[in-house]
Protein backbone atom coordinates (compact mmCIF):
# COMPACT_ATOMS: atom_id res chain seq x y z
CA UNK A 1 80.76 -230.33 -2.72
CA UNK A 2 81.76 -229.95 -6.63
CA UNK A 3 78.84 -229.17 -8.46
CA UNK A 4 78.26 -231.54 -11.47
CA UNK A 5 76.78 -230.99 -15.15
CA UNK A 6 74.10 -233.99 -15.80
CA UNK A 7 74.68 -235.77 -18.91
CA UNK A 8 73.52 -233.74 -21.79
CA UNK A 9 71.99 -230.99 -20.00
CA UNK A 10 73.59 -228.20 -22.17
CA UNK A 11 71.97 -230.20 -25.29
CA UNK A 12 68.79 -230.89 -23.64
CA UNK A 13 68.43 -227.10 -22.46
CA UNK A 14 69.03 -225.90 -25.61
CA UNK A 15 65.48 -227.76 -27.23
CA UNK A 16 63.98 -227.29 -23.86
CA UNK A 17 64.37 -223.38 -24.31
CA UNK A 18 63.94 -222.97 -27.74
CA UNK A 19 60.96 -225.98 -28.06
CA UNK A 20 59.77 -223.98 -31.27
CA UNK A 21 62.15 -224.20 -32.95
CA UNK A 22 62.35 -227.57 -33.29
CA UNK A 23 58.43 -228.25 -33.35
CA UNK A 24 58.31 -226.07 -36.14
CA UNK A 25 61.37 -227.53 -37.98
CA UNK A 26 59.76 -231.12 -37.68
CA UNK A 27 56.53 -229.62 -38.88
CA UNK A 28 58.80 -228.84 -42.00
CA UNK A 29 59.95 -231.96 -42.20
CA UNK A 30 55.99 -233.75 -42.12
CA UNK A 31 55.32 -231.26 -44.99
CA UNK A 32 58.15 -232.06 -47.36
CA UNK A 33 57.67 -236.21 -46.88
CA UNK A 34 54.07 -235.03 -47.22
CA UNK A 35 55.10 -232.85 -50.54
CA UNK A 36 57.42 -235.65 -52.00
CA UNK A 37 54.29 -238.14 -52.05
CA UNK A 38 52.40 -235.26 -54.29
CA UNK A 39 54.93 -234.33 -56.49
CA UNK A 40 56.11 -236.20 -60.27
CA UNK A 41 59.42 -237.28 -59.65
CA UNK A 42 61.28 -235.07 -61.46
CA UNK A 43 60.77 -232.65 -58.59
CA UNK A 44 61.02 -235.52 -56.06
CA UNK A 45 64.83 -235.10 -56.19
CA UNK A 46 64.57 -231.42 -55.76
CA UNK A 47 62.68 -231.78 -52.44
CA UNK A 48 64.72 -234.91 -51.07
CA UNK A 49 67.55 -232.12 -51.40
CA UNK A 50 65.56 -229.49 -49.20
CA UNK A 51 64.42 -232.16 -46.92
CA UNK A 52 68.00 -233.46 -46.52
CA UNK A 53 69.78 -230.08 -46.00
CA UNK A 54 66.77 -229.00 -43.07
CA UNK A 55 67.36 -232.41 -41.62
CA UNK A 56 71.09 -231.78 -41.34
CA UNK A 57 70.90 -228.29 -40.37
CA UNK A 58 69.23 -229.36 -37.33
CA UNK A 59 71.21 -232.10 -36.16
CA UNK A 60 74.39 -229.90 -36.86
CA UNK A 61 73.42 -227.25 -34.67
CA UNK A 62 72.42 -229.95 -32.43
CA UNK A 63 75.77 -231.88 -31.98
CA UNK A 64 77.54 -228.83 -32.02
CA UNK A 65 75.62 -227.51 -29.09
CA UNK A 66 76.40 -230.90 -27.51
CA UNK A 67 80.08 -230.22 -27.47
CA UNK A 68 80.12 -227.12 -26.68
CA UNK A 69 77.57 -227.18 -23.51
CA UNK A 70 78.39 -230.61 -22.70
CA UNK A 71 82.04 -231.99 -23.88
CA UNK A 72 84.29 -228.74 -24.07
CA UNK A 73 85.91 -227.21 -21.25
CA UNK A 74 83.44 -224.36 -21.13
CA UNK A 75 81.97 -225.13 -17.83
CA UNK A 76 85.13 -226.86 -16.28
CA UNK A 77 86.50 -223.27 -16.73
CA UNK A 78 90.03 -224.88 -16.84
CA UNK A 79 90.45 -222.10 -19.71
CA UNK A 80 90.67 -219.63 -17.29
CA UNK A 81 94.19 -221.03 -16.10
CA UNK A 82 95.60 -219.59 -19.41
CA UNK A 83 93.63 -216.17 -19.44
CA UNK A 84 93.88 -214.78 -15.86
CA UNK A 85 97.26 -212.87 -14.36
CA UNK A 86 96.49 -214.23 -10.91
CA UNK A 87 94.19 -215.58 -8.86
CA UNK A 88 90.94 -213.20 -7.89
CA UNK A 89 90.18 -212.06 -4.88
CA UNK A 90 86.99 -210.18 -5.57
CA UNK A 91 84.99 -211.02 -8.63
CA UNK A 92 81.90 -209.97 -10.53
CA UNK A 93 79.98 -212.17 -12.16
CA UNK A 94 77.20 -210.62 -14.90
CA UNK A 95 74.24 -212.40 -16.74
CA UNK A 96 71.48 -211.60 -19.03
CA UNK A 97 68.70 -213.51 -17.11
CA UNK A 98 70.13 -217.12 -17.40
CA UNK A 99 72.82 -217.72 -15.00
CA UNK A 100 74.89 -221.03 -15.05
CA UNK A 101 78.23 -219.62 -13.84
CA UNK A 102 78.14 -218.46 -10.88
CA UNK A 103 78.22 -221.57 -9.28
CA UNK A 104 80.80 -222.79 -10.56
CA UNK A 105 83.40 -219.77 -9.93
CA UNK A 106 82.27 -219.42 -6.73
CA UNK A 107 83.13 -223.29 -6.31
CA UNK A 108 86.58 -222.20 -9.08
CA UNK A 109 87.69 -219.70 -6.58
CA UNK A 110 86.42 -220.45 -2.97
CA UNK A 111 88.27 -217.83 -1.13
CA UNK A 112 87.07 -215.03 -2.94
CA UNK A 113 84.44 -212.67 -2.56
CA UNK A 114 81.63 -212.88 -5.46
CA UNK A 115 78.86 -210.77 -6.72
CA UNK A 116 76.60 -211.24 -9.07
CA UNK A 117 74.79 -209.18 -11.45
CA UNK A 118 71.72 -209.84 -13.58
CA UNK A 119 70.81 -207.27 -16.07
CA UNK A 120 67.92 -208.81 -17.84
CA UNK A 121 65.08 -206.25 -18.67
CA UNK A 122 61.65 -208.02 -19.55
CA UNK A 123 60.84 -204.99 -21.67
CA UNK A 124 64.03 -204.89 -23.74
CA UNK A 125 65.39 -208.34 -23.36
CA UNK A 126 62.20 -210.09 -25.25
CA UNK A 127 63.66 -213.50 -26.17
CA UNK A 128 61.72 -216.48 -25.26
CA UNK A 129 64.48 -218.89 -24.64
CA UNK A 130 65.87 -216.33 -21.54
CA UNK A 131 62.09 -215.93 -20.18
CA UNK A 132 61.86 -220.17 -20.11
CA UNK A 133 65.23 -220.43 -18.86
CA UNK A 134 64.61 -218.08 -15.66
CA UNK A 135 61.60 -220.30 -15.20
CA UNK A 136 63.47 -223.36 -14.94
CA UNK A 137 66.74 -222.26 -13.02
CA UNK A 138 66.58 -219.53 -10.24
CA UNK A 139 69.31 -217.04 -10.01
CA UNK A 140 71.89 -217.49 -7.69
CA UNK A 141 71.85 -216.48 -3.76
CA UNK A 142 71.78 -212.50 -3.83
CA UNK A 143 72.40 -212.04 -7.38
CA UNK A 144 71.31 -208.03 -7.70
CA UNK A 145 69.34 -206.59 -10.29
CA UNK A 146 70.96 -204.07 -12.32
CA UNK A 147 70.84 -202.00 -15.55
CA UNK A 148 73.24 -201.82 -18.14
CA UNK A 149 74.68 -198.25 -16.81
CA UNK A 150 74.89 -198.49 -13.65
CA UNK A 151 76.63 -201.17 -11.34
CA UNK A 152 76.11 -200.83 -7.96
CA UNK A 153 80.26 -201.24 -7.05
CA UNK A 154 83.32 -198.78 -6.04
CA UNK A 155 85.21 -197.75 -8.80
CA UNK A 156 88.61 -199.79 -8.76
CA UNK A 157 87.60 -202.51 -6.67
CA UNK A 158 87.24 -205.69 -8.34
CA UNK A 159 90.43 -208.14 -9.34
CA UNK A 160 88.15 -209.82 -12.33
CA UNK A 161 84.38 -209.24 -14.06
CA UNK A 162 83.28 -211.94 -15.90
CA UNK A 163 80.35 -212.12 -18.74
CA UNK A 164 80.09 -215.16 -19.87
CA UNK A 165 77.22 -215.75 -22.80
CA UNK A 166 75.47 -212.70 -21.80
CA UNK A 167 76.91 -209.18 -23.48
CA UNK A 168 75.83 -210.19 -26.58
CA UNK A 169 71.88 -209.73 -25.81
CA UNK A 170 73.08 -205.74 -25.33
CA UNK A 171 71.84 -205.20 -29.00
CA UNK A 172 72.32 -201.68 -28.78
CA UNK A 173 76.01 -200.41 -29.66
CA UNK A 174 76.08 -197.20 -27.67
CA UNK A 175 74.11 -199.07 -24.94
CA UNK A 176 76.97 -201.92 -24.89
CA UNK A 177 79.89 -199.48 -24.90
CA UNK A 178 78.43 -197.80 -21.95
CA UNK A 179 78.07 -201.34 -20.12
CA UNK A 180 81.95 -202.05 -20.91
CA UNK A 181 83.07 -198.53 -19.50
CA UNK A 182 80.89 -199.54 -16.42
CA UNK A 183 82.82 -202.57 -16.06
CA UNK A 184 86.37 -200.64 -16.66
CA UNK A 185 85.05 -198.13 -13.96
CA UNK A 186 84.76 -201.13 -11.54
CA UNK A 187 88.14 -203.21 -11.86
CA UNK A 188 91.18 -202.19 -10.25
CA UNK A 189 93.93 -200.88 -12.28
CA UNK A 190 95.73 -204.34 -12.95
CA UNK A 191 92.16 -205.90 -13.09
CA UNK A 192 90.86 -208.29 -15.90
CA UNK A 193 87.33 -208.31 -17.78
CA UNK A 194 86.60 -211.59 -19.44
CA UNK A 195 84.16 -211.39 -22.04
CA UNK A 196 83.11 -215.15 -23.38
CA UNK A 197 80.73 -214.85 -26.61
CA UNK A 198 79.85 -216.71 -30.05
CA UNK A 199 81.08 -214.83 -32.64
CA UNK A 200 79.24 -213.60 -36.15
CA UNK A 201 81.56 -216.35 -38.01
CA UNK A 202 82.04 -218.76 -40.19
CA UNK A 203 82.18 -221.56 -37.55
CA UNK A 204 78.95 -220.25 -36.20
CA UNK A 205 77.19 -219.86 -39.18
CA UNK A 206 78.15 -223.61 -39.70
CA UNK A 207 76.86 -224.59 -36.34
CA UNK A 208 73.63 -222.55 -36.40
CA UNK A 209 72.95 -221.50 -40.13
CA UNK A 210 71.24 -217.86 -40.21
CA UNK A 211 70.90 -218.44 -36.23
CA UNK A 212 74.66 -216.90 -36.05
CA UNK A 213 73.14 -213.33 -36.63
CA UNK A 214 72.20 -213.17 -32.78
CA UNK A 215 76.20 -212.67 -32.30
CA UNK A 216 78.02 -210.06 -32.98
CA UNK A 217 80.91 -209.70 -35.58
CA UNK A 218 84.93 -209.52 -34.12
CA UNK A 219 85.16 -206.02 -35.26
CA UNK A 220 81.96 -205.10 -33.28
CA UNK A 221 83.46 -206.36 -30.24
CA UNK A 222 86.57 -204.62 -30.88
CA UNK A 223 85.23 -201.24 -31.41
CA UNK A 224 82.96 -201.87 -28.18
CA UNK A 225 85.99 -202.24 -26.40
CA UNK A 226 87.85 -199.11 -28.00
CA UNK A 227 84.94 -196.93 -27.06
CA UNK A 228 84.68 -198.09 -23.14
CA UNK A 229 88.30 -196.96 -23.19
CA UNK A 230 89.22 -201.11 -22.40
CA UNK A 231 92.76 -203.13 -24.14
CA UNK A 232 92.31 -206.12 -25.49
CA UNK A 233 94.96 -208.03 -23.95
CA UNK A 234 94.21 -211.46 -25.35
CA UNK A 235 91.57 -213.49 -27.04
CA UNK A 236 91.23 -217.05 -27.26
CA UNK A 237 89.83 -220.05 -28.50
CA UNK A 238 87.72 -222.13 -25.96
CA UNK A 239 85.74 -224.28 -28.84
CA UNK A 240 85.73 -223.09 -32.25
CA UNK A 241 82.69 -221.74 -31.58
CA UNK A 242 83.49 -219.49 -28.59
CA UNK A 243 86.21 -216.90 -27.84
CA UNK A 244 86.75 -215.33 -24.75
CA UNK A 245 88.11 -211.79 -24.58
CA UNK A 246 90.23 -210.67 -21.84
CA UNK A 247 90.19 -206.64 -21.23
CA UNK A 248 91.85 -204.66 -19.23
CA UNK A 249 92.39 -200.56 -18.71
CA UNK A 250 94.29 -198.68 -21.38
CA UNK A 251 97.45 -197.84 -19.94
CA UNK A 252 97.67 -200.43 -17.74
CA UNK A 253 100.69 -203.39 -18.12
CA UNK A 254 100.08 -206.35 -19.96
């Protein structure tokens, strides 16, 4: 049976998760109508501004979130038509303690043979949107724990490893180039990694303000990559807002 989205639930998980946030940025709001009422008016105009630009801010990041989680072909994975050589027969699958892609590439490619891979550490992965989000959703049927060195695979014997929205809570550089030579141990020669992040941008520093500093810059990625001894064979535009990065092997054919 096709698994469907709800309506809004990649908008409605992201206040859900990050619920202070937003009770804090409407406690902002209560204090600058509050502040306006005190003020002479000269400096009325000066707060309206504030107000106005919080108030936007919100509902940018908002509605952006909206189309990316709930409108764009993220989760229809119909991107993957233009990013993979052929067809997987065995595929990884790798989160960071919040898993809502499993599913669906196990429903994307029924014949093959999945595992999946959560790497979440309580003591390093501290963020309180993950911790809410494990309570809410449980992982998927024998998804294995795992840390960022070691997965528990045969070296060239995977057809595709995906990390979708996760590699980016590897904070550590050294720590994420070791992850990405992991994954190049694991996929067969004329295997794929696909990578699908935010990006330290401009169109994510639109969408979430000073909230784009969780991602990491292009050139980051890109010298990740280098050091884990990976190509980057292509990189593409799913929103705007998200790439996806599709490695494979040095050496190997394009």
């Amino acid at each position: 049976m096709a698994i469907k989205r709800s309506l809004l639930q990649g908008a409605l998980n992201i206040i859900r998760f990050n619920w202070h946030f937003y009770v804090f940025a409407l406690l902002v709001f209560v204090l600058l109508f509050w502040a306006m009422e005190q003020v002479a008016p000269p400096y009325r105009i000066g707060l309206q501004i504030v107000l106005l630009a919080a108030v936007l801010t919100t509902m940018i990041s908002l509605l952006v979130s909206f189309y990316i989680y709930d409108v764009s072909e993220l989760y229809a994975l119909t991107w993957l038509e233009r990013c993979l050589s052929v067809e997987p027969a065995s595929i990884a699958n790798i989160n960071a303690g919040f898993d809502e892609t499993s599913m669906l590439l196990q429903q994307k490619f029924p014949q093959a043979t999945l595992v999946v891979f959560d790497f979440y550490d309580p003591q390093q992965h501290t963020e309180i949107s993950i911790k809410r989000a494990r309570k809410a959703y449980p992982p998927h049927p024998n998804t294995q724990p795992v840390t960022t060195a070691h997965l528990p695979l045969a070296a060239d014997s995977l057809d595709a490893a995906f990390a979708i929205l996760a590699a980016h809570e590897i904070r550590d550089h050294q720590e994420r180039a070791r992850f990405f030579a992991e994954l190049r141990r694991i996929i067969k020669p004329a295997g794929q990694i696909l990578v699908v992040e935010h990006l330290q941008d401009v169109a994510n520093f639109f969408a979430y303000n000073i909230g784009f500093r969780h991602f990491h810059r292009p050139a980051v990625w890109r010298d990740t990559f280098a050091q884990a001894g990976l190509h980057l064979q292509q990189e593409q535009k799913i929103t705007p807002f998200i790439s996806v990065f599709v490695l494979k092997k040095n050496g190997t054919a394009a």
